[in-house]
C-alpha atoms as a PDB file:
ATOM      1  CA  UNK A   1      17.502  97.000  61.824  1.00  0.00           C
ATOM      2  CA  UNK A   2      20.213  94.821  62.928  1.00  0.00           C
ATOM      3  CA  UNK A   3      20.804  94.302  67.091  1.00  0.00           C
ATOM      4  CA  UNK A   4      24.114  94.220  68.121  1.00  0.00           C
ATOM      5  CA  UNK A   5      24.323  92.295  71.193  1.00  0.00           C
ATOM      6  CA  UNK A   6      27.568  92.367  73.545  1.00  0.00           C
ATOM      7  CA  UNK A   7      29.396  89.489  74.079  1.00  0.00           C
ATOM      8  CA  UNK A   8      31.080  88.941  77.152  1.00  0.00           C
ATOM      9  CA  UNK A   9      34.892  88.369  76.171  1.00  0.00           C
ATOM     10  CA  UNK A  10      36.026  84.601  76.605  1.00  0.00           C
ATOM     11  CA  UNK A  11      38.868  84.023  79.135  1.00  0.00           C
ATOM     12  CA  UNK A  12      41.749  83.389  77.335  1.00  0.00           C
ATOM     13  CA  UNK A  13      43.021  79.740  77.819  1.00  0.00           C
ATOM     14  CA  UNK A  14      46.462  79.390  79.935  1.00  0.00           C
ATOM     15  CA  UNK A  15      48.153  78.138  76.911  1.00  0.00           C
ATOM     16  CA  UNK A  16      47.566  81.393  75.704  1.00  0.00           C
ATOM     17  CA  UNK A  17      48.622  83.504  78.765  1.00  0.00           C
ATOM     18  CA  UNK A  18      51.576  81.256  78.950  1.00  0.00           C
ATOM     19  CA  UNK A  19      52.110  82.477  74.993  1.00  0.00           C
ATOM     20  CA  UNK A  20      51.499  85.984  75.609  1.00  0.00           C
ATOM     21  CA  UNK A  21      53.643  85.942  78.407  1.00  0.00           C
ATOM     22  CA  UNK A  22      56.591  84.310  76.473  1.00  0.00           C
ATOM     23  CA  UNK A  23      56.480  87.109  74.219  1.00  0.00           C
ATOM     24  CA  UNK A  24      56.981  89.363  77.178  1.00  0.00           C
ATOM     25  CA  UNK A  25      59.779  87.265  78.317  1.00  0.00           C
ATOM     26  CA  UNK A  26      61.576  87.256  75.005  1.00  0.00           C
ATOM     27  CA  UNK A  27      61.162  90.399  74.315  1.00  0.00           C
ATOM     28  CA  UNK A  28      62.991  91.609  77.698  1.00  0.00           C
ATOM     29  CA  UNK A  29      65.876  88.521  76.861  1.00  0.00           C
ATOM     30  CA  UNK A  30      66.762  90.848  74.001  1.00  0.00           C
ATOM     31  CA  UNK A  31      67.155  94.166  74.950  1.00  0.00           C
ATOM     32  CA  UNK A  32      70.119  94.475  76.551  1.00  0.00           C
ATOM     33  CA  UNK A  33      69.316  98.012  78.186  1.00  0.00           C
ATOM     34  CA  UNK A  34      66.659  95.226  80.070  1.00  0.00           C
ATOM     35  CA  UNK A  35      68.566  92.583  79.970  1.00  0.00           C
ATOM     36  CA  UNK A  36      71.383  93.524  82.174  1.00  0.00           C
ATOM     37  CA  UNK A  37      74.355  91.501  83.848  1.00  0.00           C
ATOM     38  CA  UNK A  38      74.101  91.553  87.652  1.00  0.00           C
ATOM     39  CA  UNK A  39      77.372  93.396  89.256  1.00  0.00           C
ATOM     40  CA  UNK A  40      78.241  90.317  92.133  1.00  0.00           C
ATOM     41  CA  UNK A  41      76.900  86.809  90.225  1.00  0.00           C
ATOM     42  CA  UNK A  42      77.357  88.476  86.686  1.00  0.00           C
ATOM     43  CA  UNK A  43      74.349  86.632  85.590  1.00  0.00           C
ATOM     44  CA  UNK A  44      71.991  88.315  83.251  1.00  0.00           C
ATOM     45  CA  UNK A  45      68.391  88.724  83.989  1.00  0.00           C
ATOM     46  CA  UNK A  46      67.109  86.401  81.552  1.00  0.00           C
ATOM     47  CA  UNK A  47      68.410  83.414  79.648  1.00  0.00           C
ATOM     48  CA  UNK A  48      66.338  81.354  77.794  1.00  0.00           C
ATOM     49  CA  UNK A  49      63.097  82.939  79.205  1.00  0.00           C
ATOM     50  CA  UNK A  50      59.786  81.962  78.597  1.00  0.00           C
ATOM     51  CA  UNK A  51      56.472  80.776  79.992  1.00  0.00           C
ATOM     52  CA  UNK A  52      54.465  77.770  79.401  1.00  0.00           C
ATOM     53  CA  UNK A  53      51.434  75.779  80.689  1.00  0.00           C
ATOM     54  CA  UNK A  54      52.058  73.506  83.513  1.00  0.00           C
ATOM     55  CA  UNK A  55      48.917  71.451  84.288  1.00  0.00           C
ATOM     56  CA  UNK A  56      46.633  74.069  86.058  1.00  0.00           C
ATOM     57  CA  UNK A  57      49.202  76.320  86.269  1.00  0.00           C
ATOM     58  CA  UNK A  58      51.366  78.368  84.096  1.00  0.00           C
ATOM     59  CA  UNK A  59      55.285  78.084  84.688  1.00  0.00           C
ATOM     60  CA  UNK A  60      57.351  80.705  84.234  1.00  0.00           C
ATOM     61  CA  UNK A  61      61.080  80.872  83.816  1.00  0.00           C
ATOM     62  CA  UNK A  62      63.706  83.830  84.061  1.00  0.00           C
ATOM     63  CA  UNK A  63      67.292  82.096  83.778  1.00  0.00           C
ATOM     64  CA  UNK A  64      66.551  78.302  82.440  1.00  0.00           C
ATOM     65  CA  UNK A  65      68.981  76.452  84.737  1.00  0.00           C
ATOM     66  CA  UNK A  66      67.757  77.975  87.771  1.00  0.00           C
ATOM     67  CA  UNK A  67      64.442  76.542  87.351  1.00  0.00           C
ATOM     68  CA  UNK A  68      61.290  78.471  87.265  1.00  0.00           C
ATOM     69  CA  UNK A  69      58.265  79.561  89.131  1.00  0.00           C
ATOM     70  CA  UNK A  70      54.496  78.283  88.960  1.00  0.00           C
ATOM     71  CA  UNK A  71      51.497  81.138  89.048  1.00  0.00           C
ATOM     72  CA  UNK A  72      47.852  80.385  89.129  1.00  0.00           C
ATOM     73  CA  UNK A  73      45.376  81.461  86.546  1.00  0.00           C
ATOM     74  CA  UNK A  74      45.077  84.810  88.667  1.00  0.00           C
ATOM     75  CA  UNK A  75      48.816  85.275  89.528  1.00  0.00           C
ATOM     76  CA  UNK A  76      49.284  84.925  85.727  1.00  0.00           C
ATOM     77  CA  UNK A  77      46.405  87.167  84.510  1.00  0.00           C
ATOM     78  CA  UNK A  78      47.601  89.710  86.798  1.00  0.00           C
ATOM     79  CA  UNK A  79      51.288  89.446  85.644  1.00  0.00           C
ATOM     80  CA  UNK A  80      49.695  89.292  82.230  1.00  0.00           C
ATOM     81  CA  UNK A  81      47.959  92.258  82.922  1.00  0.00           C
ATOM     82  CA  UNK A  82      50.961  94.342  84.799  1.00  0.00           C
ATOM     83  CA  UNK A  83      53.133  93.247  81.423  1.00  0.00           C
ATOM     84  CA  UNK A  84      50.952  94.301  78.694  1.00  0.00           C
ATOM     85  CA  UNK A  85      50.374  97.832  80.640  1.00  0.00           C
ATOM     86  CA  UNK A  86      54.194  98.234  80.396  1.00  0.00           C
ATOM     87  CA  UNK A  87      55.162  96.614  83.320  1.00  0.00           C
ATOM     88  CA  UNK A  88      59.281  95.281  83.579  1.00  0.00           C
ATOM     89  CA  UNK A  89      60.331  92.497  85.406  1.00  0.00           C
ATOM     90  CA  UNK A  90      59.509  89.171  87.328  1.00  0.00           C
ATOM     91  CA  UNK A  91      56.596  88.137  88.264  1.00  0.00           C
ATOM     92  CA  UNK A  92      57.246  88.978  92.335  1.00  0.00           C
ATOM     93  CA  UNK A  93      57.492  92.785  91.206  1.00  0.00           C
ATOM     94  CA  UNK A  94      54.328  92.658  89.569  1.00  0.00           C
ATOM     95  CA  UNK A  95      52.617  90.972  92.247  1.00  0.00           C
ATOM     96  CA  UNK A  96      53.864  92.968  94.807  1.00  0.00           C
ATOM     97  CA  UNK A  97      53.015  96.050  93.193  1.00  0.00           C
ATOM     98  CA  UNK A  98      49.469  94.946  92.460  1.00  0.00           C
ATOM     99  CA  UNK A  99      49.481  94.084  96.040  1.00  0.00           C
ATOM    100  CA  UNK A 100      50.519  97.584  97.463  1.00  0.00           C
ATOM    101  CA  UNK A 101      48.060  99.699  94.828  1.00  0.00           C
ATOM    102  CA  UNK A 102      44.751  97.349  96.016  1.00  0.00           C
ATOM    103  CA  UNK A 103      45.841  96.386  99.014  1.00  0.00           C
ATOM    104  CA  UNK A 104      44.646  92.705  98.739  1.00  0.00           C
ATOM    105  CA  UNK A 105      46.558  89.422  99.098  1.00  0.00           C
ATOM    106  CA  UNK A 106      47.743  88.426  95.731  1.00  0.00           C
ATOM    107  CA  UNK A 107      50.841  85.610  96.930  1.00  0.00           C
ATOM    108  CA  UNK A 108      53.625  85.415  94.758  1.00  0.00           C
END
């Protein structure tokens, strides 16, 4: 009889939350019921949005030429986390709302 043991699940690398991410990103970029121009600057959300690994950290950008924003491995996992559960936005409105539900410190 065979023994099926449980592996504990590897963290994924932050190349690979970066990617995930960026798929997020992209995705949001294209829909334009998302992806809305903004009444005063008429700016839309994103432009040329994606996510990438930055050293230790994993940079993430809304609107290209405004420069982007750098999250830790837990700021990202968490955004990560917020996304994939159907979350829409920046990363500020994830981490705020993770914030409020637990009540912890998470800095954006």
């Amino acid at each position: 009889m065979a023994m099926t043991t449980a592996k504990a699940a590897k963290p994924l690398s932050l190349t690979e939350i970066a990617k995930r991410i960026s798929v997020h990103l992209h995705r949001f970029e294209r829909d334009p019921e998302i992806n809305t121009v903004h009444i005063q600057s008429g700016v839309r959300r994103f432009f040329c949005a994606g996510a990438y690994r930055g050293g230790r950290y994993v940079r993430v950008i809304y609107i290209s030429y405004q420069g982007g924003s750098s999250l830790t491995r837990e700021q990202a996992e968490h955004y990560l986390a917020w996304l994939d559960a159907g979350g829409i936005g920046r990363h500020h409105t994830a981490l705020k709302e993770i914030r409020d539900r637990a009540g912890t410190s998470t800095t954006a």
